[in-house]
N, C-alpha and C. Protein backbone atom coordinates (compact mmCIF):
# COMPACT_ATOMS: atom_id res chain seq x y z
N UNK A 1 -156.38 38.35 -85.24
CA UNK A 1 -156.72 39.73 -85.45
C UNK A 1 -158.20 39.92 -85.14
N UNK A 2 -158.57 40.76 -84.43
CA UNK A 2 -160.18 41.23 -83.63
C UNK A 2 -160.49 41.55 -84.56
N UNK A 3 -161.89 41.51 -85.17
CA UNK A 3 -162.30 42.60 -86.05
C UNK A 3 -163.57 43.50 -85.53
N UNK A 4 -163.77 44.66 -86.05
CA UNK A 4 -164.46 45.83 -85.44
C UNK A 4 -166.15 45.19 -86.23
N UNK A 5 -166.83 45.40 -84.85
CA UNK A 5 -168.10 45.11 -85.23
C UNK A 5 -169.36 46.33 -86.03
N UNK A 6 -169.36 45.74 -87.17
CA UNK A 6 -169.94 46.08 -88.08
C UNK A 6 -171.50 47.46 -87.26
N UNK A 7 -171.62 47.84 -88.62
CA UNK A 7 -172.27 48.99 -88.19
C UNK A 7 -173.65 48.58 -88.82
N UNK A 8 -174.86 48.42 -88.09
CA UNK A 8 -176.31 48.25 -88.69
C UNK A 8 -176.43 49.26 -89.20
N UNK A 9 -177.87 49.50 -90.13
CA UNK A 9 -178.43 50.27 -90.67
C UNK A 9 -179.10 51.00 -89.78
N UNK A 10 -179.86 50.26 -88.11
CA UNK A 10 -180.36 50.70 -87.48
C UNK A 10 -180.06 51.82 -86.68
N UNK A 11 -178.53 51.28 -86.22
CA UNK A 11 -178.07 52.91 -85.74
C UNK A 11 -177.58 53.40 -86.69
N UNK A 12 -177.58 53.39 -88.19
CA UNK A 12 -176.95 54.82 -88.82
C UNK A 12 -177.99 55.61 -89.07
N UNK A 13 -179.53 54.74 -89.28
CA UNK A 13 -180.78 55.21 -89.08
C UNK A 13 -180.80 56.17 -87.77
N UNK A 14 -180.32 55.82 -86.45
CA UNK A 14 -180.81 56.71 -85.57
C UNK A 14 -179.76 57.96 -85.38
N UNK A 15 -178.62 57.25 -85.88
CA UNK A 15 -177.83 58.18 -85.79
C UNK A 15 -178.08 59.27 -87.00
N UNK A 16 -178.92 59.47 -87.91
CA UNK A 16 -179.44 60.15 -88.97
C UNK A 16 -180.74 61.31 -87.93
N UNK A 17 -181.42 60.38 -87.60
CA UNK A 17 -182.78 60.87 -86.91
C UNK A 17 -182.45 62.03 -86.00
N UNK A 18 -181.41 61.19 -84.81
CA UNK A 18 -180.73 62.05 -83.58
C UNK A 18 -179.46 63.56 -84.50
N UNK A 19 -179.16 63.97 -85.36
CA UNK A 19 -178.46 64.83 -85.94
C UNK A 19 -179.46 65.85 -86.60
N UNK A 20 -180.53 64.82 -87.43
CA UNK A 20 -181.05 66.48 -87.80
C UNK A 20 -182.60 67.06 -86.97
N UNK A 21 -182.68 66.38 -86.06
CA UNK A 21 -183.48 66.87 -84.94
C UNK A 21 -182.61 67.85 -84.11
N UNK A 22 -181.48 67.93 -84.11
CA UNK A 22 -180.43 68.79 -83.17
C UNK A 22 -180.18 69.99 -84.19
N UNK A 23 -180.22 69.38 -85.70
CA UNK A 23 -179.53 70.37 -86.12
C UNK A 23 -180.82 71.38 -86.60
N UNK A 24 -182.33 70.68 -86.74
CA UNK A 24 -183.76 71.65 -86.82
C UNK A 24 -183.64 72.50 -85.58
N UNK A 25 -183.24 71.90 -84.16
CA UNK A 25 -183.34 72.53 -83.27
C UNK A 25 -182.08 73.75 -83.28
N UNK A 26 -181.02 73.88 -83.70
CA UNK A 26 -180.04 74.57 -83.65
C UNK A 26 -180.22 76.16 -84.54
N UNK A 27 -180.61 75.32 -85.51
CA UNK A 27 -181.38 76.61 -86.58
C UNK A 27 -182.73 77.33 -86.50
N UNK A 28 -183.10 76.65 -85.05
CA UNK A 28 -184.56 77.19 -85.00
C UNK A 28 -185.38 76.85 -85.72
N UNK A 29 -185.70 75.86 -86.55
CA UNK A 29 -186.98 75.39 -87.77
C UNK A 29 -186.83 77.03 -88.31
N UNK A 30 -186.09 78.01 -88.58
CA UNK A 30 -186.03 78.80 -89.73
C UNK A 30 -186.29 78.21 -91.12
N UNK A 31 -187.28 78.82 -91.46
CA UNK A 31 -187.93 77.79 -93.11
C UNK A 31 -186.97 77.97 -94.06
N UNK A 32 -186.25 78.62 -94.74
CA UNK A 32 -185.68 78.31 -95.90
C UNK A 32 -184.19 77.41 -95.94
N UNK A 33 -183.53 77.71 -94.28
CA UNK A 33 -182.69 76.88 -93.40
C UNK A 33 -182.89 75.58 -93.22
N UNK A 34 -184.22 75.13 -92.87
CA UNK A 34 -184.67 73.79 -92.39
C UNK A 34 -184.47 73.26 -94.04
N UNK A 35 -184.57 73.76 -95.16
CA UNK A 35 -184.67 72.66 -95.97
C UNK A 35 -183.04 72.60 -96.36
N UNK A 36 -182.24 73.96 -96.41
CA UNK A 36 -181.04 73.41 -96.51
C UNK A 36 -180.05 72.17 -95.41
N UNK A 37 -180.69 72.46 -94.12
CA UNK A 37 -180.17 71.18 -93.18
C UNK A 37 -180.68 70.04 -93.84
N UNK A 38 -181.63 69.82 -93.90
CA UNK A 38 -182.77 68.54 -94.53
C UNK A 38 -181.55 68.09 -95.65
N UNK A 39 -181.54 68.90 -96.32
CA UNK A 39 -181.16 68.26 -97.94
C UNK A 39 -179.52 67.94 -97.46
N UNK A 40 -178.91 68.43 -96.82
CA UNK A 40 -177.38 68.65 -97.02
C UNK A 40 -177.20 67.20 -95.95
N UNK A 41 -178.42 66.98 -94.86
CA UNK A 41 -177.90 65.90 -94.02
C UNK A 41 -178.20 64.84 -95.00
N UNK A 42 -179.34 64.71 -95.52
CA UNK A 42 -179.52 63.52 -96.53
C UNK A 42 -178.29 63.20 -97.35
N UNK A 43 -178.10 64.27 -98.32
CA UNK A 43 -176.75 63.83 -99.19
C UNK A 43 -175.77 63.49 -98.76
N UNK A 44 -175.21 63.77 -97.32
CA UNK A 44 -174.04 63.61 -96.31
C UNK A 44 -174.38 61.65 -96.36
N UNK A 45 -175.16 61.35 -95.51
CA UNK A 45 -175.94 60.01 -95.59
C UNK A 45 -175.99 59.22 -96.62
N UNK A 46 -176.42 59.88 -98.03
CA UNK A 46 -176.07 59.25 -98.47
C UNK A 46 -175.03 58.56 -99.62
N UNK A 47 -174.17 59.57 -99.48
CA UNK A 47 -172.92 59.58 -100.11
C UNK A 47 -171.99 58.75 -99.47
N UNK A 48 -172.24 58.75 -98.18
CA UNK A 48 -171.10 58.31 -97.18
C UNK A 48 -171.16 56.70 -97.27
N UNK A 49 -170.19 55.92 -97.25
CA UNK A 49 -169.99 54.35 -97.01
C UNK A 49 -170.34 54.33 -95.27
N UNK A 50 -170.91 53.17 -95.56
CA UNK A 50 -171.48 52.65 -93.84
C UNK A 50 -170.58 52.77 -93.24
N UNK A 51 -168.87 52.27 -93.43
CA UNK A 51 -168.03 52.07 -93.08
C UNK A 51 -167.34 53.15 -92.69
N UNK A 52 -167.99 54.82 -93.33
CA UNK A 52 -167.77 56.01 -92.52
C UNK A 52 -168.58 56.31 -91.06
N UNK A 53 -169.05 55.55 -90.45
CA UNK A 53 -170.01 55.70 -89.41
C UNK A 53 -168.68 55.73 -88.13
N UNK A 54 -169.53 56.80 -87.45
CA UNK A 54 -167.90 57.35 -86.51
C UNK A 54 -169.09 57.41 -85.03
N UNK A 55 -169.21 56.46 -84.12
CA UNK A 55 -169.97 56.71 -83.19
C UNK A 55 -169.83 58.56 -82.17
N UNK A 56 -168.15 58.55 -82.01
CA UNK A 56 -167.53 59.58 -81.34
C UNK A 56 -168.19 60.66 -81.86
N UNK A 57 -167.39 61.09 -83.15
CA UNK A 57 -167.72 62.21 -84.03
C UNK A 57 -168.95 62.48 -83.98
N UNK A 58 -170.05 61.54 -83.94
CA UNK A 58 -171.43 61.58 -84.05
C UNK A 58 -171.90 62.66 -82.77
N UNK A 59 -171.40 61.98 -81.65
CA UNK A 59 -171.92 62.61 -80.14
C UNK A 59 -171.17 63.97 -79.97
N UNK A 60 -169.96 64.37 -80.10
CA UNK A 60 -169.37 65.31 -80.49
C UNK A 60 -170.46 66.37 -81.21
N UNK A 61 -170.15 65.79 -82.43
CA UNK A 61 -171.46 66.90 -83.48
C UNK A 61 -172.96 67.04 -82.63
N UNK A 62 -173.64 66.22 -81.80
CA UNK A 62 -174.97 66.53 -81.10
C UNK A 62 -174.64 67.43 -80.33
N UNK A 63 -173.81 67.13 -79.50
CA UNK A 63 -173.47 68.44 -78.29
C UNK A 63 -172.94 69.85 -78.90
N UNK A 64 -172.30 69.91 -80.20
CA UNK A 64 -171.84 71.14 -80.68
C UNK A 64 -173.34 71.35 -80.61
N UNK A 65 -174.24 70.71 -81.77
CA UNK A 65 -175.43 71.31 -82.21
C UNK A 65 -176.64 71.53 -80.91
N UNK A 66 -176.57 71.17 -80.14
CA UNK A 66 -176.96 71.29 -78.84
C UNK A 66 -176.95 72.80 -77.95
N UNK A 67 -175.24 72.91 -77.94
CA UNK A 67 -174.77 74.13 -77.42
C UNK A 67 -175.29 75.20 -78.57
N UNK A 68 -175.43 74.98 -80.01
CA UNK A 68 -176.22 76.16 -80.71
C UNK A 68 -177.48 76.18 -80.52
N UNK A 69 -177.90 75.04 -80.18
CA UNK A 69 -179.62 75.50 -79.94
C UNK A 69 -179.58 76.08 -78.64
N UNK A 70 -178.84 75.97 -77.74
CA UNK A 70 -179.11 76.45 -76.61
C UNK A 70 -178.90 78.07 -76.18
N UNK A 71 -177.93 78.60 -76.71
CA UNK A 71 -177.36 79.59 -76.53
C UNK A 71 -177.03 80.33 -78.31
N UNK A 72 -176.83 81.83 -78.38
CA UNK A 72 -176.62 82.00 -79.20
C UNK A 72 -175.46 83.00 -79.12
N UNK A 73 -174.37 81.87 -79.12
CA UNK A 73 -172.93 82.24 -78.71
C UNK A 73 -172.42 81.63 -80.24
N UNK A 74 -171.25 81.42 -80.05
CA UNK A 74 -170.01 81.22 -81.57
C UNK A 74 -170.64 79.94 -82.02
N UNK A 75 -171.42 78.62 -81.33
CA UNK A 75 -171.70 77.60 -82.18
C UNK A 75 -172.93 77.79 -83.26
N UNK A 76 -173.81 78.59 -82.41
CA UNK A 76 -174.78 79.29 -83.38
C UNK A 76 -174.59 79.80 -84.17
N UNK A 77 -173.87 80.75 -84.17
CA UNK A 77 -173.39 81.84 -85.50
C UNK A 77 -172.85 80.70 -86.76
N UNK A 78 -171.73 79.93 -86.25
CA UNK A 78 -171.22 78.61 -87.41
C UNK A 78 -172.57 78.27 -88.24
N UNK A 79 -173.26 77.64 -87.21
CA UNK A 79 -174.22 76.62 -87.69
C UNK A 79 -175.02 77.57 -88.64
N UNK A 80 -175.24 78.66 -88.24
CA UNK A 80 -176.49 79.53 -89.29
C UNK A 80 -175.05 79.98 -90.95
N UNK A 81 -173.91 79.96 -89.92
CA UNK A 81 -173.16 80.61 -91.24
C UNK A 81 -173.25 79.59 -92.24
N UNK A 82 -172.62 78.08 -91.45
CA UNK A 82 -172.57 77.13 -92.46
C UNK A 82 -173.94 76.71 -93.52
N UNK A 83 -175.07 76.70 -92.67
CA UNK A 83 -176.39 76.65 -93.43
C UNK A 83 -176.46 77.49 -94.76
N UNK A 84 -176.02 78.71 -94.22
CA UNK A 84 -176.49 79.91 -95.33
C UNK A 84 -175.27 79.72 -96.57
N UNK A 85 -174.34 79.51 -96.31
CA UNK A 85 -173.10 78.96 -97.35
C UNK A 85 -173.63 77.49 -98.17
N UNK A 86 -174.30 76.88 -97.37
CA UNK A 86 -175.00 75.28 -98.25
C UNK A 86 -175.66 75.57 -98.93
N UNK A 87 -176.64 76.89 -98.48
CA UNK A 87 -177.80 77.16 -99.92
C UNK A 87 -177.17 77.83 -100.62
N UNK A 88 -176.43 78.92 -100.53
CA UNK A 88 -176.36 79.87 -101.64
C UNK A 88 -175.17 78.72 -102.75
N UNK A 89 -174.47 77.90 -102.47
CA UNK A 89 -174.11 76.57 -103.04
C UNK A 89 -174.93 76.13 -103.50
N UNK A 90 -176.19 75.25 -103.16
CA UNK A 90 -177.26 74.63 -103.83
C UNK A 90 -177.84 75.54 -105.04
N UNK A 91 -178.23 76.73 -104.44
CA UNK A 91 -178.56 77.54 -105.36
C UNK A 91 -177.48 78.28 -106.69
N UNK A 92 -176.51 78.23 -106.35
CA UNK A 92 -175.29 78.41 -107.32
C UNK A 92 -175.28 76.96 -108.48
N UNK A 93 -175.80 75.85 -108.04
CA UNK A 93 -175.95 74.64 -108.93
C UNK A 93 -176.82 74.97 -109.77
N UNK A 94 -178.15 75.48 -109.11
CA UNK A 94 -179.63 75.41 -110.07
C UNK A 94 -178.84 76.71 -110.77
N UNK A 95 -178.93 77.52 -110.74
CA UNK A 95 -178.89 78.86 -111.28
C UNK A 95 -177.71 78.89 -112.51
N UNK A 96 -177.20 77.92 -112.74
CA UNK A 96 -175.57 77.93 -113.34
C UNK A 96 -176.33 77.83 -114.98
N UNK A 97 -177.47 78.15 -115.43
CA UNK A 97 -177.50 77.99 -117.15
C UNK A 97 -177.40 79.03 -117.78
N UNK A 98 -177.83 80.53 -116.77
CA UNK A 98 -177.60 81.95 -117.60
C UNK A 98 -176.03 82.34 -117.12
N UNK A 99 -174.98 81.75 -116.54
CA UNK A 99 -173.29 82.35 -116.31
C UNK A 99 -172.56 82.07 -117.16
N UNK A 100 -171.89 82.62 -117.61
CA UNK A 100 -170.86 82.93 -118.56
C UNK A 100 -170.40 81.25 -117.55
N UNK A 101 -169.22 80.65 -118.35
CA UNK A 101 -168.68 79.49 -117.72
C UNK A 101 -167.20 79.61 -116.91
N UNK A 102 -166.69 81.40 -117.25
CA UNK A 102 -165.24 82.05 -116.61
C UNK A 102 -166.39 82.14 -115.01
N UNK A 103 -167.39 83.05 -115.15
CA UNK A 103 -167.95 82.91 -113.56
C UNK A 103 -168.32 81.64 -113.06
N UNK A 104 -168.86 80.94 -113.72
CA UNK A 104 -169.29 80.25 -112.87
C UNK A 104 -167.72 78.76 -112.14
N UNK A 105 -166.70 79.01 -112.76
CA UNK A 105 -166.05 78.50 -112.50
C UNK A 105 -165.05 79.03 -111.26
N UNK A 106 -165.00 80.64 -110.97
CA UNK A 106 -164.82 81.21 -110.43
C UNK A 106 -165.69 81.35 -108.99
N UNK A 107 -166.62 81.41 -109.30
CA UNK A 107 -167.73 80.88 -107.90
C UNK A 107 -167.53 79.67 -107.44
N UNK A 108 -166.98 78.72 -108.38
CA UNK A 108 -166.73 77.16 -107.70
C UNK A 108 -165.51 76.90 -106.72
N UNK A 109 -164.66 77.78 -107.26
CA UNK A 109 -163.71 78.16 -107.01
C UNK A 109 -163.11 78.63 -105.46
N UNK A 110 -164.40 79.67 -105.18
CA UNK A 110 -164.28 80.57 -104.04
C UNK A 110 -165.34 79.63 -103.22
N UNK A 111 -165.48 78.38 -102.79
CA UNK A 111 -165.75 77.42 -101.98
C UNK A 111 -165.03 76.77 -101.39
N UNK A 112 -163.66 76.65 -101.93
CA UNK A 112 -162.71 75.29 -102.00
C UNK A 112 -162.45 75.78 -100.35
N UNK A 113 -161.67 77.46 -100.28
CA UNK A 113 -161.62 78.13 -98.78
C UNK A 113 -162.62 77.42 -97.86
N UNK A 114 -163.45 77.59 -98.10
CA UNK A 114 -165.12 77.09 -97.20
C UNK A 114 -164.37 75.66 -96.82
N UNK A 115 -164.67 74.49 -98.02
CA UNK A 115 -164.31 73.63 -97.63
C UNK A 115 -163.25 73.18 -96.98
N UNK A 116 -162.04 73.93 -96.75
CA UNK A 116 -161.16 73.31 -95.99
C UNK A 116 -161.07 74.16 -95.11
N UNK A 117 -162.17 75.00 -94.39
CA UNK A 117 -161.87 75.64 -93.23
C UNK A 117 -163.20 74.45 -92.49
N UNK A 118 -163.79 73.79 -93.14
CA UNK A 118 -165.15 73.28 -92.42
C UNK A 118 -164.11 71.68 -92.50
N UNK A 119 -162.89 71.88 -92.68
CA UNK A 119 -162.52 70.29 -92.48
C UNK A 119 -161.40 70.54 -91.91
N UNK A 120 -160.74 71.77 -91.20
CA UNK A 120 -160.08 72.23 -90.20
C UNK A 120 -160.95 71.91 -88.81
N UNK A 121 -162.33 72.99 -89.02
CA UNK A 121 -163.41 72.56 -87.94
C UNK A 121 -163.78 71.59 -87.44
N UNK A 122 -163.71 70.23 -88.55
CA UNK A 122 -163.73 68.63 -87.97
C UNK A 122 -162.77 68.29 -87.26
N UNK A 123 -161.79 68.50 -87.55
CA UNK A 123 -160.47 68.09 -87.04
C UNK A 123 -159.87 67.87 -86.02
N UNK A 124 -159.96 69.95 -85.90
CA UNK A 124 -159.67 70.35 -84.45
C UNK A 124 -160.54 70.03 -83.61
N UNK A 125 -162.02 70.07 -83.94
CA UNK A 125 -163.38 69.64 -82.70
C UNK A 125 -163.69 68.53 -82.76
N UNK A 126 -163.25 67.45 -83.62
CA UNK A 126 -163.96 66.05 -83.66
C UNK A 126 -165.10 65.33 -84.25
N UNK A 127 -165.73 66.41 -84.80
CA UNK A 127 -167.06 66.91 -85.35
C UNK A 127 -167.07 66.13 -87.02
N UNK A 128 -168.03 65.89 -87.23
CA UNK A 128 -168.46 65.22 -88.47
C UNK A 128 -169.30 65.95 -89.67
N UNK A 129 -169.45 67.08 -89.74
CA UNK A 129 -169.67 68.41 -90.43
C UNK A 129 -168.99 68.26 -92.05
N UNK A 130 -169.99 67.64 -92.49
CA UNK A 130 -169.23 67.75 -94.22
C UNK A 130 -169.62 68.58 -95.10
């Protein structure tokens, strides 16, 4: 039985570097954007087992994020939608000590849609978008 050769740190390192340089470039370094890409690629990274390292998916996701920096056609619009859905999420975390706990469970709630339309989007495109 062959076995599949292991994944360094070095390219998950570059493969980290090469994603959110595409994805600063996609969003335009828009400031309150750039830190939600920043933060959301980190946690992606580092949540993920090495053993999730997908070379394909990787190059896939550069060229989506590519075609949004380039043009501001349907990959752009995603990429700014998905950004702006990560913060008002992040910010739905910090903000959760003055909500009743019926809303705020209800806001958690009305994500789940999000999430399985952004894991339809992997699917069908190949894309690594978590």
């Amino acid at each position: 039985m062959a076995t599949l050769p292991s994944t360094s740190q070095t390219q998950i390192l570059h493969a980290y570097r090469r994603l959110l340089k595409a994805s600063l470039r996609a969003i335009q370094y828009a400031k309150p954007a750039r830190y939600t890409a920043l933060q959301h690629l980190r946690d992606a990274f580092r949540l993920s087992p090495a053993s999730a390292y997908d070379e394909i998916s990787i190059t896939r996701t550069l060229e989506f994020l590519d075609h949004a920096a380039k043009t501001r056609g349907l990959e752009h619009r995603i990429v700014k939608n998905l950004v702006r859905v990560w913060g008002e999420r992040r910010a739905l975390v910090y903000s959760s000590g003055n909500v009743r706990r019926e809303v705020l469970a209800l806001r958690r709630e009305a994500y789940d849609d999000f999430d399985r339309t952004v894991a339809n989007l992997n699917e069908s495109l190949g894309l690594c978008i978590k």
